[in-house]
C-alpha atoms as a PDB file:
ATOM      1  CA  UNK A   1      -3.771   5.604  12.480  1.00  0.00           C
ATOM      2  CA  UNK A   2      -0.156   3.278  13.147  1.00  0.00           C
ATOM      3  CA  UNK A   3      -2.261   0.740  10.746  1.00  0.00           C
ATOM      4  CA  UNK A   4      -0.987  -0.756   7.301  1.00  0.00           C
ATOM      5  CA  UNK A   5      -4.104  -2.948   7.473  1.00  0.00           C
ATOM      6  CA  UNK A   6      -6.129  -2.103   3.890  1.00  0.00           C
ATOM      7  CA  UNK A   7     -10.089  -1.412   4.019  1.00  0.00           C
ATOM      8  CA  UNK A   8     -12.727  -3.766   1.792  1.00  0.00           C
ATOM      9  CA  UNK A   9     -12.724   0.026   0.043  1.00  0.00           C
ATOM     10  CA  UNK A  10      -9.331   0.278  -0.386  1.00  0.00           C
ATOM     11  CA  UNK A  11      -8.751  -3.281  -2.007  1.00  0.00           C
ATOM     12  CA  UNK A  12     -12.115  -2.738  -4.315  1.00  0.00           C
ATOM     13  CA  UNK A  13     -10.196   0.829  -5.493  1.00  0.00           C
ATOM     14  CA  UNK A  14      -6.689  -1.301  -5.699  1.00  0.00           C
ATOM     15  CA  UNK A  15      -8.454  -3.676  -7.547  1.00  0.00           C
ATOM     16  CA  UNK A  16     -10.134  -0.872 -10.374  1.00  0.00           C
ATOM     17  CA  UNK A  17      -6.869   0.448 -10.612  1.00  0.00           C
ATOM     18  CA  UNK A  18      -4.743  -2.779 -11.345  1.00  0.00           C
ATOM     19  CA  UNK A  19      -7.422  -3.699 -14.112  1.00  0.00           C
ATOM     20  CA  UNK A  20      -6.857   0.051 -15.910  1.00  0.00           C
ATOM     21  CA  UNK A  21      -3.751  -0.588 -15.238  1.00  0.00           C
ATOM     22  CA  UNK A  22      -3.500  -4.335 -17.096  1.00  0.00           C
ATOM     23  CA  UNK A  23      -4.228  -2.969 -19.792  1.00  0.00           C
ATOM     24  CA  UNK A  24      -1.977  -0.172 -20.529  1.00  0.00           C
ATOM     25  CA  UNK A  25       1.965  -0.659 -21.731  1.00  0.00           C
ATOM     26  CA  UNK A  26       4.332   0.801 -19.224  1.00  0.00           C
ATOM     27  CA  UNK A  27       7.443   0.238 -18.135  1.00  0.00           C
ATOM     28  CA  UNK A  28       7.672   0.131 -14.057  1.00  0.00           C
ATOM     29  CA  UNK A  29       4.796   0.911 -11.556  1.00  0.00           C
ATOM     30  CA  UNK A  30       6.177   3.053  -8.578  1.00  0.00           C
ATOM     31  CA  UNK A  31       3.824   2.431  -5.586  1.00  0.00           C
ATOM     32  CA  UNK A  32       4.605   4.619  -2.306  1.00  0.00           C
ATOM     33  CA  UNK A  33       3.158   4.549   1.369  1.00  0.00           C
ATOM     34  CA  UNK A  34       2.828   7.629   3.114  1.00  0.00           C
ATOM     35  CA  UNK A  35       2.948   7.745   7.133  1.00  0.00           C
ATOM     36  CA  UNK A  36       0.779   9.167  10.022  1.00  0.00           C
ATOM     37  CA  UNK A  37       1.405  12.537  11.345  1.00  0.00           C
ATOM     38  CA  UNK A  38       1.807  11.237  14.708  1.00  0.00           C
ATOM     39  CA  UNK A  39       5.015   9.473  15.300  1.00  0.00           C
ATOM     40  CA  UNK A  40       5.563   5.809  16.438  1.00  0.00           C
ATOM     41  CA  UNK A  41       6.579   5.033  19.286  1.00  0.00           C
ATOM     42  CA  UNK A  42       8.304   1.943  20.498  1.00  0.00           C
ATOM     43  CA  UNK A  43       6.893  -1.597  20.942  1.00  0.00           C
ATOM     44  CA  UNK A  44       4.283  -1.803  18.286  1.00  0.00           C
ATOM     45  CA  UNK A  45       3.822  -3.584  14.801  1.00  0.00           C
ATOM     46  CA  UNK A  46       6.199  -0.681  13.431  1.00  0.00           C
ATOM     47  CA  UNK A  47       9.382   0.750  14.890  1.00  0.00           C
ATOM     48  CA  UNK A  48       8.728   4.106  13.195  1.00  0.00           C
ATOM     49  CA  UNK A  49       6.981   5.820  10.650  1.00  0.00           C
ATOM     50  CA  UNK A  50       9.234   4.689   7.752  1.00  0.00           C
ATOM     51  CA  UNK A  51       8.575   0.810   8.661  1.00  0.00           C
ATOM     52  CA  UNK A  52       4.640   2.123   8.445  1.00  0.00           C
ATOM     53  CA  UNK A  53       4.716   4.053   5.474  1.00  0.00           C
ATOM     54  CA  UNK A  54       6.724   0.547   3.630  1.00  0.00           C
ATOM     55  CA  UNK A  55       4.128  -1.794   5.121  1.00  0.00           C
ATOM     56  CA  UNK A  56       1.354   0.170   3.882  1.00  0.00           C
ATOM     57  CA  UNK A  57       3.160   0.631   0.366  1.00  0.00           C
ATOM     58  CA  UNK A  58       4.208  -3.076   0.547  1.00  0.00           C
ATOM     59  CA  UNK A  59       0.479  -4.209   1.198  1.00  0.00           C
ATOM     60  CA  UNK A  60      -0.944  -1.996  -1.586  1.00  0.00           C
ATOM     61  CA  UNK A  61       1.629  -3.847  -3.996  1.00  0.00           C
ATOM     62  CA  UNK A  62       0.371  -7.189  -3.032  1.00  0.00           C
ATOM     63  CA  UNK A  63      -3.517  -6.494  -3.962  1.00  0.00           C
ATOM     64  CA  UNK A  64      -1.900  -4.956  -7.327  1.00  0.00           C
ATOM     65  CA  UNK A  65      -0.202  -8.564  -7.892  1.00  0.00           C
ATOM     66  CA  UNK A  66      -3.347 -10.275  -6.936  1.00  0.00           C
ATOM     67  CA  UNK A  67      -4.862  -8.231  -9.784  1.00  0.00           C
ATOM     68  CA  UNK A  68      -2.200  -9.598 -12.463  1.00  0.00           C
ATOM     69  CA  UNK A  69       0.233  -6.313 -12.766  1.00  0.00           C
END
């Protein structure tokens, strides 16, 4: 919870995924981060959900780069 930080799970998935995906013809990859269901409050990492939900997006889109896409 109020973490965009990805799990040595999550970046093994990522990683399965980007290699399917290398090898199919597409046109644009839409990657989305979804949010907690508690809100933010003040004086963290994130200044509200929306910042969280982009950072977790943003970091998912890195590990798909790393994997070529």
């Amino acid at each position: 919870s109020g973490s965009a930080n990805l799990s040595q799970e999550a970046c093994s998935i990522i990683s399965d995924i980007g290699t399917m995906l290398g090898n199919l013809s597409y046109s644009f990859i839409l990657v989305e981060g979804h949010t907690d269901s508690d809100p933010i409050i003040g004086g963290g990492l994130f200044k509200d959900n929306m910042d969280l939900s982009s950072a977790r997006a943003g970091n998912v889109w890195r590990e798909l780069v790393k994997c070529g896409i």
